[in-house]
N, C-alpha and C. Protein backbone atom coordinates (compact mmCIF):
# COMPACT_ATOMS: atom_id res chain seq x y z
N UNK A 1 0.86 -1.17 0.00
CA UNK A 1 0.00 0.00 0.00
C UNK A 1 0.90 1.24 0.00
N UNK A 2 0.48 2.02 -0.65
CA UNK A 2 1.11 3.16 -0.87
C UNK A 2 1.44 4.26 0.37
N UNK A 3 2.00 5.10 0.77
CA UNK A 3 1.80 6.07 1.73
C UNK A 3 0.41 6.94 1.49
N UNK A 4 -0.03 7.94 0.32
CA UNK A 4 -0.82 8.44 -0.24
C UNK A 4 -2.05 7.27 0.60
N UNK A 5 -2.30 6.09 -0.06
CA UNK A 5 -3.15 5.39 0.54
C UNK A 5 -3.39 5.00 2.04
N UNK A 6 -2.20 5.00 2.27
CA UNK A 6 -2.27 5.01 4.45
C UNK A 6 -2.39 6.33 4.85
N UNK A 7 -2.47 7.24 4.31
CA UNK A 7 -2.73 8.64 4.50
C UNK A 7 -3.71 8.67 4.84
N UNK A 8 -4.45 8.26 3.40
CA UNK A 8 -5.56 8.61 2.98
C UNK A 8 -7.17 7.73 4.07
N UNK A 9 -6.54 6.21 3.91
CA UNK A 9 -7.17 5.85 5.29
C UNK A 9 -7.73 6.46 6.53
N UNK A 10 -5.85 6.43 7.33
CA UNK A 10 -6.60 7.76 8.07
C UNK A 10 -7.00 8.72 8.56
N UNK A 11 -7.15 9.44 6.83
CA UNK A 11 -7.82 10.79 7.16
C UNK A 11 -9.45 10.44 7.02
N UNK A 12 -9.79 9.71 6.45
CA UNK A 12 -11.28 9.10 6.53
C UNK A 12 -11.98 8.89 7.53
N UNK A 13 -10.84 7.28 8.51
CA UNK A 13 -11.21 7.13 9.67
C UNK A 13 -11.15 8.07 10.88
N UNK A 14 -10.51 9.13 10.71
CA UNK A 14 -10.34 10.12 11.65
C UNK A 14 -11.95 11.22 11.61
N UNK A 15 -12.21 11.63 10.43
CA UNK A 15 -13.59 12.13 9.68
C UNK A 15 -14.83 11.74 10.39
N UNK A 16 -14.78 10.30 9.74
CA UNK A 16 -15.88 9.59 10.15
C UNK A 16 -16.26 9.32 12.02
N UNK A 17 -15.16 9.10 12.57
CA UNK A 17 -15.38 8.96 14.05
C UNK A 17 -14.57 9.88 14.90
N UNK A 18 -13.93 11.16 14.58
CA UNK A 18 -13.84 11.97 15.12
C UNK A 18 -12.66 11.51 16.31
N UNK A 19 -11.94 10.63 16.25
CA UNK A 19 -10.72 10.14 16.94
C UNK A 19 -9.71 10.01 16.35
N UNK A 20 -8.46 9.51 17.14
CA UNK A 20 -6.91 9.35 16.88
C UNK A 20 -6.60 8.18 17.78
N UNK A 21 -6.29 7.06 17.36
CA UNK A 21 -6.19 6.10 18.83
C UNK A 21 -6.60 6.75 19.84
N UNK A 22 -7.94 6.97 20.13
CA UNK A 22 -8.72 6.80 21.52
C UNK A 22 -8.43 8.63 21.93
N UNK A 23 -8.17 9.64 21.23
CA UNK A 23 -7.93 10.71 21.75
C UNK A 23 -9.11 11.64 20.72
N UNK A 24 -9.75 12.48 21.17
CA UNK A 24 -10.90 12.57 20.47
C UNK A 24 -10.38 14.07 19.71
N UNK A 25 -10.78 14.21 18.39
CA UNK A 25 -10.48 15.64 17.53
C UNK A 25 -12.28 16.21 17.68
N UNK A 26 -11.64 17.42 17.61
CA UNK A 26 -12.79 18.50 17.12
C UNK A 26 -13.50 18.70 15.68
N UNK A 27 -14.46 18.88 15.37
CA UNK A 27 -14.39 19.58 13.91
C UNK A 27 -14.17 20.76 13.53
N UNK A 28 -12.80 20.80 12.54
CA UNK A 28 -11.88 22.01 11.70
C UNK A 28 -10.80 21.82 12.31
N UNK A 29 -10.17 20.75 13.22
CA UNK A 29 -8.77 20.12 13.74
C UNK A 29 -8.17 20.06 12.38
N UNK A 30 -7.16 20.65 11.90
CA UNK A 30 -6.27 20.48 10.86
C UNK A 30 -5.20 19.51 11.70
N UNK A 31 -5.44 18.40 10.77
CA UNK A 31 -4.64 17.34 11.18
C UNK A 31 -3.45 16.62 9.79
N UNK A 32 -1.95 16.63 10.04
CA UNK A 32 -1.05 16.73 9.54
C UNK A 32 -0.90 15.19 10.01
N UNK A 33 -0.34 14.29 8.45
CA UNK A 33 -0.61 13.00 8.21
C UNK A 33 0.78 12.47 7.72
N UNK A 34 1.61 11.61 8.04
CA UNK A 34 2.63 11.05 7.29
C UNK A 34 3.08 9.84 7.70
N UNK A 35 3.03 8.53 6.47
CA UNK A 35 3.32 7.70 6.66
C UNK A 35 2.50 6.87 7.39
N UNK A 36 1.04 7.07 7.00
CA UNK A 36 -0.20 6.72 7.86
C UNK A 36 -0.37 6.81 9.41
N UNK A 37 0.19 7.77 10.03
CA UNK A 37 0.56 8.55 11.61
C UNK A 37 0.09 9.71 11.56
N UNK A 38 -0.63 10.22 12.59
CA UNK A 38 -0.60 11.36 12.77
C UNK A 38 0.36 11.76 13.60
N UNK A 39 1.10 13.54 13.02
CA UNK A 39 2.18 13.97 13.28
C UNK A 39 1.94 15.78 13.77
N UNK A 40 1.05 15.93 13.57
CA UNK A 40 0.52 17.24 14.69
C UNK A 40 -0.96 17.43 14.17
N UNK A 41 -1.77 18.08 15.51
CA UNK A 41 -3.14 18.59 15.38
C UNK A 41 -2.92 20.04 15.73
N UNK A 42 -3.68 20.62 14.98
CA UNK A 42 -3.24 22.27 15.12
C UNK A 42 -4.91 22.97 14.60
N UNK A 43 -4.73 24.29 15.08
CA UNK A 43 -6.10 24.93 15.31
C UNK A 43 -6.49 25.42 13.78
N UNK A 44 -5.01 25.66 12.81
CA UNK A 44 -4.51 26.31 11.56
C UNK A 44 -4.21 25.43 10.82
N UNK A 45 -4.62 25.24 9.70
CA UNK A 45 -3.71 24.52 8.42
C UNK A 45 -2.45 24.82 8.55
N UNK A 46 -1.96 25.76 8.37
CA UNK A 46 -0.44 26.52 8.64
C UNK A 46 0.10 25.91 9.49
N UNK A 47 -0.55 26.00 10.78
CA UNK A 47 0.15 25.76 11.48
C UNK A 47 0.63 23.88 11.56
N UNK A 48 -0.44 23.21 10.79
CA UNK A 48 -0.02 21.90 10.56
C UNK A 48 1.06 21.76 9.49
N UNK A 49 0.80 22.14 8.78
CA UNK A 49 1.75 22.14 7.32
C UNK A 49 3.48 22.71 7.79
N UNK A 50 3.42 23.52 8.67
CA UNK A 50 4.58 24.10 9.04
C UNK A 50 5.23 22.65 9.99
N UNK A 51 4.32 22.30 10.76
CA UNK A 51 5.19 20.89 11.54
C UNK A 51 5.53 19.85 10.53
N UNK A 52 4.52 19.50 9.69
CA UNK A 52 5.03 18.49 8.83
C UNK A 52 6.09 18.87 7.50
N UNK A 53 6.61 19.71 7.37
CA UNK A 53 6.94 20.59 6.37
C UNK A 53 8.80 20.03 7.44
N UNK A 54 9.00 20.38 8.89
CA UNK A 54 9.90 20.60 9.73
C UNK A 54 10.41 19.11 9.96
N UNK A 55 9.29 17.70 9.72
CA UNK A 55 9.44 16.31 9.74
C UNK A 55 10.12 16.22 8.71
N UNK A 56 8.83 16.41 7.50
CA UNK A 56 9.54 16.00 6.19
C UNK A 56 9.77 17.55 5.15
N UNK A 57 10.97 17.98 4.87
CA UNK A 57 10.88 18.69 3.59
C UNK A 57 10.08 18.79 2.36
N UNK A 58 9.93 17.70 2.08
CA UNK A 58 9.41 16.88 0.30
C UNK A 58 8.15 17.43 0.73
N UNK A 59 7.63 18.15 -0.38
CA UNK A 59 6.04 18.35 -0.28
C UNK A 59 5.38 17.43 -0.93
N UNK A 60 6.05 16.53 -1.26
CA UNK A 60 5.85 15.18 -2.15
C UNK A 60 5.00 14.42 -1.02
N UNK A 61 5.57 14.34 0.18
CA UNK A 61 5.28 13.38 1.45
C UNK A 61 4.05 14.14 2.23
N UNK A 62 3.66 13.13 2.75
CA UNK A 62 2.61 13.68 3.96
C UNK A 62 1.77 14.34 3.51
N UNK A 63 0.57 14.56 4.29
CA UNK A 63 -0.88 15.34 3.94
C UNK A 63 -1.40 16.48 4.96
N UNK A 64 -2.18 17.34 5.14
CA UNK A 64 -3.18 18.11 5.86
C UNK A 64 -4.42 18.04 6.15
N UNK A 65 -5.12 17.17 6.67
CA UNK A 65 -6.49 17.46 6.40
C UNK A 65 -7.21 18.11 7.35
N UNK A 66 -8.38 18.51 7.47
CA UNK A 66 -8.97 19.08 7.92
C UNK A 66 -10.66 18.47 8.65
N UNK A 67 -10.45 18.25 10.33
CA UNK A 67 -11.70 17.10 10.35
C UNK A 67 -13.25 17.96 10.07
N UNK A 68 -13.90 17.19 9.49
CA UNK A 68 -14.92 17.69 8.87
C UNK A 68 -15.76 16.75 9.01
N UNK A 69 -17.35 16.41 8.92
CA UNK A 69 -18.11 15.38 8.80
C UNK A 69 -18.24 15.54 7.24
N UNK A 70 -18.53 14.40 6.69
CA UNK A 70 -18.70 14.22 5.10
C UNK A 70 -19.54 15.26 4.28
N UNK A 71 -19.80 15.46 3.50
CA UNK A 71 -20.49 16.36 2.93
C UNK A 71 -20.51 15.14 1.22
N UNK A 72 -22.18 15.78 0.80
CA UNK A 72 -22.16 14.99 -0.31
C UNK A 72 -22.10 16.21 -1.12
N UNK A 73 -21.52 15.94 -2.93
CA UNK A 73 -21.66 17.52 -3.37
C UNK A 73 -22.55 16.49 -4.50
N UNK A 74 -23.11 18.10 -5.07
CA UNK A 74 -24.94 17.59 -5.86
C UNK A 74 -24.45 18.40 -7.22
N UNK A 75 -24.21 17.41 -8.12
CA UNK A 75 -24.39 18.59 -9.32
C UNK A 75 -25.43 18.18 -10.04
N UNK A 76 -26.13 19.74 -10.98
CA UNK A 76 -27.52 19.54 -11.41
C UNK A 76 -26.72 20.00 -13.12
């Protein structure tokens, strides 16, 4: 499995149930992802992107997401 794909996991499972191994996130927790780990929760995108940016250089690596409950989008 890819990193992108263990990322991507869990930024889903984090979404959907609003946890981190047993530690509970907020919704709009910008949560910074690498190597399917979470590697900082921060109040700011910025301010996530700046820790994972300080782990890994490569903007190639690692993700940001942002916890949110799902949203469906509707096109007409």
């Amino acid at each position: 499995m890819s990193e992108h794909d263990q990322n991507r996991r869990v930024a889903e499972q984090m979404c959907q149930d609003f946890t981190w191994n047993g530690q509970p996130l907020q919704e709009g927790d910008c949560v910074a992802i690498m190597d399917g780990n979470v590697v900082a929760v921060a109040n700011r995108p910025d301010e996530a992107i700046a820790t994972l940016r300080k782990l890994e250089p490569n903007p190639r690596r690692g993700m940001v997401i942002q916890v949110s409950h799902p949203t469906r989008d509707i096109i007409r």
